[in-house]
PDB file of N, CA and C in Angstrom:
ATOM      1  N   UNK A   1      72.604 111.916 105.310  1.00  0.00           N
ATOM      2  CA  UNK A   1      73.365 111.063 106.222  1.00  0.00           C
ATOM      3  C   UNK A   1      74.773 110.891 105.638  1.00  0.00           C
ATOM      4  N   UNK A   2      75.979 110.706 106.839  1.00  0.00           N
ATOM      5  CA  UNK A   2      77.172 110.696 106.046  1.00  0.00           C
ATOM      6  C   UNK A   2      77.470 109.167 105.616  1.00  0.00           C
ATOM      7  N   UNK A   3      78.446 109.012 105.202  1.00  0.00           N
ATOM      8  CA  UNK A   3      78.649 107.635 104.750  1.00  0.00           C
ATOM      9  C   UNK A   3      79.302 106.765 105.881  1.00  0.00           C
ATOM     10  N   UNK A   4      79.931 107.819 107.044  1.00  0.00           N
ATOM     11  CA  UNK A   4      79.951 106.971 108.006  1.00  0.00           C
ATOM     12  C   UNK A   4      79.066 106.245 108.617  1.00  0.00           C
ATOM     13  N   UNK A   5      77.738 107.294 108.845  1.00  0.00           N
ATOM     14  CA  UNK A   5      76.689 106.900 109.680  1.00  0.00           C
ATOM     15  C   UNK A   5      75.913 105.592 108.840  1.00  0.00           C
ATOM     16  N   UNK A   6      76.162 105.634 107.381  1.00  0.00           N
ATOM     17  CA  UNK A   6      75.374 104.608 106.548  1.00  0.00           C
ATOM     18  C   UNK A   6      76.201 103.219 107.223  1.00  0.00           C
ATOM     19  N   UNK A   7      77.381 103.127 107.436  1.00  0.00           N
ATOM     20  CA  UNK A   7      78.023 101.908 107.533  1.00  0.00           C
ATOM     21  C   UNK A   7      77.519 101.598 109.192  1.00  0.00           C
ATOM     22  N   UNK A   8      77.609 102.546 109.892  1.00  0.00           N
ATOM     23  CA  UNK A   8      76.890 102.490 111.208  1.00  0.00           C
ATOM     24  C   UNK A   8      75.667 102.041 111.052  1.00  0.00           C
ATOM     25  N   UNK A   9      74.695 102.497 110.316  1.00  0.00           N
ATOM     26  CA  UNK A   9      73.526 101.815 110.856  1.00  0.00           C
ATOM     27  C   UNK A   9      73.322 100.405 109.989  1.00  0.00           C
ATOM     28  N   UNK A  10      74.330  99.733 109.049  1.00  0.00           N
ATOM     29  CA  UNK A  10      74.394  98.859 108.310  1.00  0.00           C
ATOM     30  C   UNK A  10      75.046  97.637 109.181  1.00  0.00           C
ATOM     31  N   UNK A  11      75.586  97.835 109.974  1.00  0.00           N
ATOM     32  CA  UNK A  11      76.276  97.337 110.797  1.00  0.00           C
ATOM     33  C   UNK A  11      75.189  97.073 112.013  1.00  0.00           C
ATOM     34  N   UNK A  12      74.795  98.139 112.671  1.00  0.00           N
ATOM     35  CA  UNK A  12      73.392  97.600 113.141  1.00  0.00           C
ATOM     36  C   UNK A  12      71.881  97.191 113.065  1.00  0.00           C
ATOM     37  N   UNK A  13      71.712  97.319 111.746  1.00  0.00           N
ATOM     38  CA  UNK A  13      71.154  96.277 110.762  1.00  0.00           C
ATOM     39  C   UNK A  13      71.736  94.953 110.872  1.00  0.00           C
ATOM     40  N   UNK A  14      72.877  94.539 110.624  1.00  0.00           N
ATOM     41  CA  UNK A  14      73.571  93.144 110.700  1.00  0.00           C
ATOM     42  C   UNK A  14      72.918  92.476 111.680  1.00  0.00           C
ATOM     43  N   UNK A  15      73.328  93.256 112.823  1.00  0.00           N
ATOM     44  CA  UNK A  15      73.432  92.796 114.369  1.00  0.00           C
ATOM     45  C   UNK A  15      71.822  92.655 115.038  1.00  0.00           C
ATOM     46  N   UNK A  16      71.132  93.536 114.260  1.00  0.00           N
ATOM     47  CA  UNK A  16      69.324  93.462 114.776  1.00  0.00           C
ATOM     48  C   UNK A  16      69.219  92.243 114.474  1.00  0.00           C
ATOM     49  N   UNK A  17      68.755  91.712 112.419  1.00  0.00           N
ATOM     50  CA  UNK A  17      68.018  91.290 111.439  1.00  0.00           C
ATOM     51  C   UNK A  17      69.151  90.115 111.312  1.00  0.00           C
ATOM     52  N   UNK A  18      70.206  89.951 111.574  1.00  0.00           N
ATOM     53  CA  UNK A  18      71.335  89.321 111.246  1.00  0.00           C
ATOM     54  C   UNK A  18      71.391  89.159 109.672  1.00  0.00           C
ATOM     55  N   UNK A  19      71.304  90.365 109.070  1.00  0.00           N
ATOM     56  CA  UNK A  19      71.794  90.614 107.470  1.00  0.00           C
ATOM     57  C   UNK A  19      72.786  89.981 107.011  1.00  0.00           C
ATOM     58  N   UNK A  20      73.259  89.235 106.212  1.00  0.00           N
ATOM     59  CA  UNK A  20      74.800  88.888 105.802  1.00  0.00           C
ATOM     60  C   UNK A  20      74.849  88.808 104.706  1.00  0.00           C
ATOM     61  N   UNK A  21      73.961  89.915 103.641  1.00  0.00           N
ATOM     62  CA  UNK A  21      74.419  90.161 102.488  1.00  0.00           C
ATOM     63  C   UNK A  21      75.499  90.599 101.772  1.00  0.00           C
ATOM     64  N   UNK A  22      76.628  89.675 101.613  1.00  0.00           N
ATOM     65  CA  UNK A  22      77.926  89.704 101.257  1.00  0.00           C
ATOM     66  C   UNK A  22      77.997  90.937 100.074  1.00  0.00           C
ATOM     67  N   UNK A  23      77.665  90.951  99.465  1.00  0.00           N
ATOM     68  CA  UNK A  23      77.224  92.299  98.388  1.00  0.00           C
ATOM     69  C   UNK A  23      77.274  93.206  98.365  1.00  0.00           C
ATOM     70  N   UNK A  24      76.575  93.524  99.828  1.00  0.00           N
ATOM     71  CA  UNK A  24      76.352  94.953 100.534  1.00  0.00           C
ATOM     72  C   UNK A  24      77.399  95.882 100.993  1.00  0.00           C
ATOM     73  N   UNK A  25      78.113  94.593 101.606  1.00  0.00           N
ATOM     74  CA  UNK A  25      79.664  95.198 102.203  1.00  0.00           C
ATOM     75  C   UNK A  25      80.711  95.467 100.599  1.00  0.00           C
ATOM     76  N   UNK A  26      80.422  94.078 100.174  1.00  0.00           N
ATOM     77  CA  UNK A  26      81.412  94.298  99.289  1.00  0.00           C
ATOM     78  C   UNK A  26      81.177  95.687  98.349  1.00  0.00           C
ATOM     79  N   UNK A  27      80.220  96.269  98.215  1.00  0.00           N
ATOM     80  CA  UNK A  27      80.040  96.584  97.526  1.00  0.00           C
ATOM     81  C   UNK A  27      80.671  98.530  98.222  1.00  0.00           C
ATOM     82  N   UNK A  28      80.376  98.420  99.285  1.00  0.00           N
ATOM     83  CA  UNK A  28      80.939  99.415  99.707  1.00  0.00           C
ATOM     84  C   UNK A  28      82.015  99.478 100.280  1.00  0.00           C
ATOM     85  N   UNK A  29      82.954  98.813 100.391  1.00  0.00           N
ATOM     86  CA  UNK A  29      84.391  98.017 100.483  1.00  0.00           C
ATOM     87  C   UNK A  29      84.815  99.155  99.061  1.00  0.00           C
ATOM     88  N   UNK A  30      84.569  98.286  97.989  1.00  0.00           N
ATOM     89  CA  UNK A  30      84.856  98.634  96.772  1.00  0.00           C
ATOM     90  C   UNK A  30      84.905 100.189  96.238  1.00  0.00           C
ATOM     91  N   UNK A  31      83.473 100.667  96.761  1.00  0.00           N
ATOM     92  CA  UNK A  31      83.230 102.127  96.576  1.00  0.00           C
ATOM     93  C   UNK A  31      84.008 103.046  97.327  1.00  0.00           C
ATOM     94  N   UNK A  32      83.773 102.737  98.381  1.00  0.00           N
ATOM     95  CA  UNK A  32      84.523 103.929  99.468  1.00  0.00           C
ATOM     96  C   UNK A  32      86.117 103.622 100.279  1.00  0.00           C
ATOM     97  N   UNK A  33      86.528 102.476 100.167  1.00  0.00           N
ATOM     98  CA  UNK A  33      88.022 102.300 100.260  1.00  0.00           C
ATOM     99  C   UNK A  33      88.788 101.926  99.575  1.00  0.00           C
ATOM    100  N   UNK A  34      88.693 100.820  98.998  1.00  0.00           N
ATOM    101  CA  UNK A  34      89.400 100.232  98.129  1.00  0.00           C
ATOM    102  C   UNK A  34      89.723 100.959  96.810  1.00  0.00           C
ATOM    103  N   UNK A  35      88.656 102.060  96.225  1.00  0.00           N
ATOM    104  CA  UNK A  35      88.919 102.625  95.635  1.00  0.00           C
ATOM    105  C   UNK A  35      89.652 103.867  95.459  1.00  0.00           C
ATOM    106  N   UNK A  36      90.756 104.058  95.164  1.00  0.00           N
ATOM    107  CA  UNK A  36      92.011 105.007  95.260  1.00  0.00           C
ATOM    108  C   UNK A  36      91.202 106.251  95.130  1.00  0.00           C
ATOM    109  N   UNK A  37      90.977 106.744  94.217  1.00  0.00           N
ATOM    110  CA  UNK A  37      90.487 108.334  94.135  1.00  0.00           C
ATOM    111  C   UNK A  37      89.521 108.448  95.584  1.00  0.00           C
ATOM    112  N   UNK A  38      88.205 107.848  95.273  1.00  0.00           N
ATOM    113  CA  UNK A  38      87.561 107.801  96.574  1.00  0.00           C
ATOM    114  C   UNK A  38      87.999 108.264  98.022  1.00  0.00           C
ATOM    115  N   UNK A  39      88.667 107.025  98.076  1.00  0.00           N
ATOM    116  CA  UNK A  39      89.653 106.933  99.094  1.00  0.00           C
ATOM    117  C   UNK A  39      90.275 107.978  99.551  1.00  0.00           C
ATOM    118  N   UNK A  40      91.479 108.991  98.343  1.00  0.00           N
ATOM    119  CA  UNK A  40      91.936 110.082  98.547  1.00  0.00           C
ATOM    120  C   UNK A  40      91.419 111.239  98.700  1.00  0.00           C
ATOM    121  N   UNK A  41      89.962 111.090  98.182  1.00  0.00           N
ATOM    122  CA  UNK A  41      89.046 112.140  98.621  1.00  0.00           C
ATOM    123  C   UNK A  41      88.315 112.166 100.310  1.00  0.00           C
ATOM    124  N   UNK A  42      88.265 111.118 100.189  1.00  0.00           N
ATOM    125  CA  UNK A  42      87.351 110.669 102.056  1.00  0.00           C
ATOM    126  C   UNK A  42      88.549 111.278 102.699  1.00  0.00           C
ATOM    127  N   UNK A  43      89.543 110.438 102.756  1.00  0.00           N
ATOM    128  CA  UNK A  43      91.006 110.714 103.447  1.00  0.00           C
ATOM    129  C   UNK A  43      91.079 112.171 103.933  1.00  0.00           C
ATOM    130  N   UNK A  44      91.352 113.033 102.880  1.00  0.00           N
ATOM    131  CA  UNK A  44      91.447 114.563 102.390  1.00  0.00           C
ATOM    132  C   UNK A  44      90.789 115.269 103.140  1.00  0.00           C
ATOM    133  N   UNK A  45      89.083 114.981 102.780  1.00  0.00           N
ATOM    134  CA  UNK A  45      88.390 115.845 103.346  1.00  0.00           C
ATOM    135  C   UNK A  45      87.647 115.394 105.229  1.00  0.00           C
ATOM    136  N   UNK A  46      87.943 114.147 105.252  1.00  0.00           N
ATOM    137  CA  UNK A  46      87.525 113.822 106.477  1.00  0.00           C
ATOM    138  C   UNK A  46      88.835 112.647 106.821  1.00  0.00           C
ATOM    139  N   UNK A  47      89.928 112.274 107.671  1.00  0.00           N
ATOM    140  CA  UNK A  47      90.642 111.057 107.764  1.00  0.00           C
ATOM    141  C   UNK A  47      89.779 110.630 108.992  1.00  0.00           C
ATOM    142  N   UNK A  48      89.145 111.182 110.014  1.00  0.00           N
ATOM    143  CA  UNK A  48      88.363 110.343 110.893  1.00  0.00           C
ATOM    144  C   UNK A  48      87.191 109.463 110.792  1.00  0.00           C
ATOM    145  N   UNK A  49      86.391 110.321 109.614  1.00  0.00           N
ATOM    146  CA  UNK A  49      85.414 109.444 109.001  1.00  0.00           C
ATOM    147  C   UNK A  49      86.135 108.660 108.498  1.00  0.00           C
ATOM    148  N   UNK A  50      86.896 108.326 107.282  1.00  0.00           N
ATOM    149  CA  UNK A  50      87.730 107.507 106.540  1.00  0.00           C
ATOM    150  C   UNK A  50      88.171 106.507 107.241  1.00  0.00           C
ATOM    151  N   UNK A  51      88.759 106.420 108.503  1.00  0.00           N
ATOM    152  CA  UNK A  51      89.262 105.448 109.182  1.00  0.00           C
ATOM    153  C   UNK A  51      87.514 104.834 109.621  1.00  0.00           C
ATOM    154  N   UNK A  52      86.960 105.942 110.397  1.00  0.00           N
ATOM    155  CA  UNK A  52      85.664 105.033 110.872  1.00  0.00           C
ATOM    156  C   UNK A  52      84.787 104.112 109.564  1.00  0.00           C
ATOM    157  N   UNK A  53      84.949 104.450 108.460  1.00  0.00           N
ATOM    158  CA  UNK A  53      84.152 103.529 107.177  1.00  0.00           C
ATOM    159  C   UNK A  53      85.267 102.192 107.191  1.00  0.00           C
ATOM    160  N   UNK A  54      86.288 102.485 107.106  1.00  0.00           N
ATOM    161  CA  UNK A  54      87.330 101.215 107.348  1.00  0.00           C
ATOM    162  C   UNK A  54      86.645 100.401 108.397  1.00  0.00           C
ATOM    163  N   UNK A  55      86.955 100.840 109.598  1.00  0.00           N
ATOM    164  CA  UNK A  55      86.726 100.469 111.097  1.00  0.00           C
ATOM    165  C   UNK A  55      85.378  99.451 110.918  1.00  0.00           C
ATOM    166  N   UNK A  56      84.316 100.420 110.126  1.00  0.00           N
ATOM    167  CA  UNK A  56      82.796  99.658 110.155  1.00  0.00           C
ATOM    168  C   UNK A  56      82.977  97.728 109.290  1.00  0.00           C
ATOM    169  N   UNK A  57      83.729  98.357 108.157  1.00  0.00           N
ATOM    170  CA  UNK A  57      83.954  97.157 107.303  1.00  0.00           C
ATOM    171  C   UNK A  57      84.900  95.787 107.940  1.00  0.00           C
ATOM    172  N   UNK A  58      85.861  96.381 108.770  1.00  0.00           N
ATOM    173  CA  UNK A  58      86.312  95.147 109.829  1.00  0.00           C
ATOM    174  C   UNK A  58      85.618  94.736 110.690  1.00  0.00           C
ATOM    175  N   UNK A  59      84.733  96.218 111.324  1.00  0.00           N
ATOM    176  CA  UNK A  59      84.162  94.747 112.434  1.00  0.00           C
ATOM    177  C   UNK A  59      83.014  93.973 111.871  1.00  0.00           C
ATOM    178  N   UNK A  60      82.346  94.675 110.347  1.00  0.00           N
ATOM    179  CA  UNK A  60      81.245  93.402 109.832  1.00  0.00           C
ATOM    180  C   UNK A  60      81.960  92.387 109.735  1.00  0.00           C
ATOM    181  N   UNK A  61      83.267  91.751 109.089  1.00  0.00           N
ATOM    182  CA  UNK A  61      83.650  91.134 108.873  1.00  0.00           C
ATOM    183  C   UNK A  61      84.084  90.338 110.796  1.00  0.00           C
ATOM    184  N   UNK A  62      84.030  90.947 111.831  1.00  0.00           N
ATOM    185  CA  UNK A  62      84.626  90.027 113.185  1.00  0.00           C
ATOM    186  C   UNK A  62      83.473  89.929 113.339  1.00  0.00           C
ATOM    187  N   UNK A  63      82.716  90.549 112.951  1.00  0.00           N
ATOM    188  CA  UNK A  63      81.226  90.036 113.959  1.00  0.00           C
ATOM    189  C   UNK A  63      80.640  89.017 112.729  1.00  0.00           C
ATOM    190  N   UNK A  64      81.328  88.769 111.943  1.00  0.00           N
ATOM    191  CA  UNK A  64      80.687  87.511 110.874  1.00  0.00           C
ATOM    192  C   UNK A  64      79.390  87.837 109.953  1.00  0.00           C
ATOM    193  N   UNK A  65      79.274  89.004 109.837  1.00  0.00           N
ATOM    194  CA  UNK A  65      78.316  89.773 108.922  1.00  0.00           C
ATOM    195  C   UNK A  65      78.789  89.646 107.338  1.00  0.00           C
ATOM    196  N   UNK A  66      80.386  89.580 107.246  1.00  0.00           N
ATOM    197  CA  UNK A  66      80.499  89.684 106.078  1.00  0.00           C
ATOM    198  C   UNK A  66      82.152  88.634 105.680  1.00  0.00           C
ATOM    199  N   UNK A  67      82.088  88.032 104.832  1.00  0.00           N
ATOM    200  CA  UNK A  67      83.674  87.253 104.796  1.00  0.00           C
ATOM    201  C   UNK A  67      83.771  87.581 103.328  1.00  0.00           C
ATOM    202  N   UNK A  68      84.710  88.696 103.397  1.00  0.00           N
ATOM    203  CA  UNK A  68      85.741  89.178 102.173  1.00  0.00           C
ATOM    204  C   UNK A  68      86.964  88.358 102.061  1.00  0.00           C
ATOM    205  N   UNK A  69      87.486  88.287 100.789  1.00  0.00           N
ATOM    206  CA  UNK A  69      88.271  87.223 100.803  1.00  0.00           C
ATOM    207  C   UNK A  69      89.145  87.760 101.165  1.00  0.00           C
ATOM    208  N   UNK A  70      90.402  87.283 101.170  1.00  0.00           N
ATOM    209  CA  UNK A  70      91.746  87.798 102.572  1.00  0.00           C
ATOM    210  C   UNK A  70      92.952  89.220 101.712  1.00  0.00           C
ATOM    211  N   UNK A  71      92.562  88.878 100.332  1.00  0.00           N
ATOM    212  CA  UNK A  71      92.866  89.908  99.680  1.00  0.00           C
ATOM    213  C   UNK A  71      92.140  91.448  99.802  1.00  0.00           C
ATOM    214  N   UNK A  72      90.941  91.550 100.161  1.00  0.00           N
ATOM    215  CA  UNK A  72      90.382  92.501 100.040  1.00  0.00           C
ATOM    216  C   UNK A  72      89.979  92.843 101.953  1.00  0.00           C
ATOM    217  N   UNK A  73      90.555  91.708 102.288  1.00  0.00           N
ATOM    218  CA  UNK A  73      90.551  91.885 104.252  1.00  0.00           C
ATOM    219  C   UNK A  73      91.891  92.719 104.727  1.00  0.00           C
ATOM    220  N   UNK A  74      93.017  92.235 103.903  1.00  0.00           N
ATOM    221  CA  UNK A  74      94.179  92.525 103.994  1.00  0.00           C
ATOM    222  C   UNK A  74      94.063  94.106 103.682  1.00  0.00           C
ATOM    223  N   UNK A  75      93.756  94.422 102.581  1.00  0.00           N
ATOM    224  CA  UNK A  75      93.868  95.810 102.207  1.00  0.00           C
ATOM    225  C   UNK A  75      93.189  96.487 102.979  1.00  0.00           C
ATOM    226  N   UNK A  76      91.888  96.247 103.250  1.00  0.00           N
ATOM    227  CA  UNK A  76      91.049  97.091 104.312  1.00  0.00           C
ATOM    228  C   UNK A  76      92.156  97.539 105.882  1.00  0.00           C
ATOM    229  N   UNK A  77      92.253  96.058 106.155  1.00  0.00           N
ATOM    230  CA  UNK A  77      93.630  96.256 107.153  1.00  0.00           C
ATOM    231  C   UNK A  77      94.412  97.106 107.094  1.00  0.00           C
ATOM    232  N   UNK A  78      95.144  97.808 105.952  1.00  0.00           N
ATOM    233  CA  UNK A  78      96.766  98.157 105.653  1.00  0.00           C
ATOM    234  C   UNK A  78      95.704  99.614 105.612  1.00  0.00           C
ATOM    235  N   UNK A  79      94.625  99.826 105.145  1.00  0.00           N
ATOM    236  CA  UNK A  79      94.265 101.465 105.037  1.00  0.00           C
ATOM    237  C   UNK A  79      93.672 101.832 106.107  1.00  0.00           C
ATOM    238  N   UNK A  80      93.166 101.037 107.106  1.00  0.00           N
ATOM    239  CA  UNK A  80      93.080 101.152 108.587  1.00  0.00           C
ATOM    240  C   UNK A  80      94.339 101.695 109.289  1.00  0.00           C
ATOM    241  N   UNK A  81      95.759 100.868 109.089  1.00  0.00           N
ATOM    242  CA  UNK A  81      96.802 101.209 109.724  1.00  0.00           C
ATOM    243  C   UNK A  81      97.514 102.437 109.156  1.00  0.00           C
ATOM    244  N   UNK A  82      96.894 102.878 107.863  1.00  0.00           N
ATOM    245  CA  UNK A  82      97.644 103.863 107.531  1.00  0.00           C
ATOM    246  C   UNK A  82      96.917 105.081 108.130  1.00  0.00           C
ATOM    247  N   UNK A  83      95.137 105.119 108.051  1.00  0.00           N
ATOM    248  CA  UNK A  83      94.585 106.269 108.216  1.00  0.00           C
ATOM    249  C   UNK A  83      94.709 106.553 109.735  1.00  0.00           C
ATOM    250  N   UNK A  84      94.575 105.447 110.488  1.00  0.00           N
ATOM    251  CA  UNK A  84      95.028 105.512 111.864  1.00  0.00           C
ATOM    252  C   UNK A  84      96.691 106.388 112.074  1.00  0.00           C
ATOM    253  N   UNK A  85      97.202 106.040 111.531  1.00  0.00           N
ATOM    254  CA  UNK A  85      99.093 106.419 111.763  1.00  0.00           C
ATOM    255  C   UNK A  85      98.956 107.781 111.143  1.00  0.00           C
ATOM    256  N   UNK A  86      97.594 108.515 110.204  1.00  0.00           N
ATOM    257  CA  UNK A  86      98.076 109.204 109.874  1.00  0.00           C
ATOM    258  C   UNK A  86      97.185 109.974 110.630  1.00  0.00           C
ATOM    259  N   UNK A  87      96.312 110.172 112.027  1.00  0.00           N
ATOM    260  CA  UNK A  87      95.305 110.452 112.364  1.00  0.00           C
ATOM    261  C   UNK A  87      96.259 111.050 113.924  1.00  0.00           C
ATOM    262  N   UNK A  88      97.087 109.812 114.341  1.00  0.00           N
ATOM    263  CA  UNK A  88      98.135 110.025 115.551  1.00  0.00           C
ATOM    264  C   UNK A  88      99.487 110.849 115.007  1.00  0.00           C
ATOM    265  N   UNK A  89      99.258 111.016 113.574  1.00  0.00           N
ATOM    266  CA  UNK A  89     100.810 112.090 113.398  1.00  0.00           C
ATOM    267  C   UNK A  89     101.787 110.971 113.455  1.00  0.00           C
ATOM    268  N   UNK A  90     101.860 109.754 113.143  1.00  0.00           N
ATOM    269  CA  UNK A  90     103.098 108.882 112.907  1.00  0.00           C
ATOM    270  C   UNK A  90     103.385 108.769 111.389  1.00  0.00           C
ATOM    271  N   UNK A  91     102.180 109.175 110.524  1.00  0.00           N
ATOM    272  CA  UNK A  91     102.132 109.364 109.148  1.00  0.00           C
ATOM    273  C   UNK A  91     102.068 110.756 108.798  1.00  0.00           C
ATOM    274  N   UNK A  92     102.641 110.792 107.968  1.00  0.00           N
ATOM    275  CA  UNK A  92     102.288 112.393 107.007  1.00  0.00           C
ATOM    276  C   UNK A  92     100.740 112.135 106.353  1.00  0.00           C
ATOM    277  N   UNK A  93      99.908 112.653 106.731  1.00  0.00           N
ATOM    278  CA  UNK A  93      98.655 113.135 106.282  1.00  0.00           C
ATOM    279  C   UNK A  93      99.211 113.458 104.303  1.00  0.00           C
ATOM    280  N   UNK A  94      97.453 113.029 104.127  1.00  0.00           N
ATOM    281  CA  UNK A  94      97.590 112.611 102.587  1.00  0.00           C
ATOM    282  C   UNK A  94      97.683 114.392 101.983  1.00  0.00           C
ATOM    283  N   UNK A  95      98.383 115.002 101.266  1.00  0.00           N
ATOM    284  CA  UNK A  95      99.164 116.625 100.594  1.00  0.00           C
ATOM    285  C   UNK A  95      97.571 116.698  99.805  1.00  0.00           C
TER     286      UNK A  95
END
């Protein structure tokens, strides 16, 4: 399974069982975006998945599955707007 589909069905896990193991997210927050190399690798080899693992981690957080503190909401945010901008060609795609 890809790591998109993991955040997909984690997300509907939330929404079945109403999961809100703060941990869970954070923990893949940490692994797969927040973390630079990671990051530049997901980016690289997939930017649509990359944005969709972003995408999954905001809406746990709107649908109240998960409350990251605003530092680590913020950043999720800013690599959303970048992988997005760089997905529509308003960004230069990561070299």
């Amino acid at each position: 399974m890809l790591i998109f589909q993991h955040m997909t069905a984690l997300i509907g896990w939330g929404g079945t069982v109403n999961f809100q193991e703060g941990w869970v997210y954070d923990q893949a927050a940490d692994t797969y975006a927040l973390d630079a190399e990671m990051a530049e690798k997901l980016r690289k080899a997939n930017p649509e998945a990359f944005r969709n693992i972003v995408g999954r981690m905001l809406e746990a957080n709107g649908r109240g599955f998960w409350k990251p503190d605003e530092e680590k909401l913020r950043e999720l945010r800013a690599l959303y707007d970048m992988a997005d901008e760089e997905l529509e060609g308003i960004r230069d795609k990561v070299s």
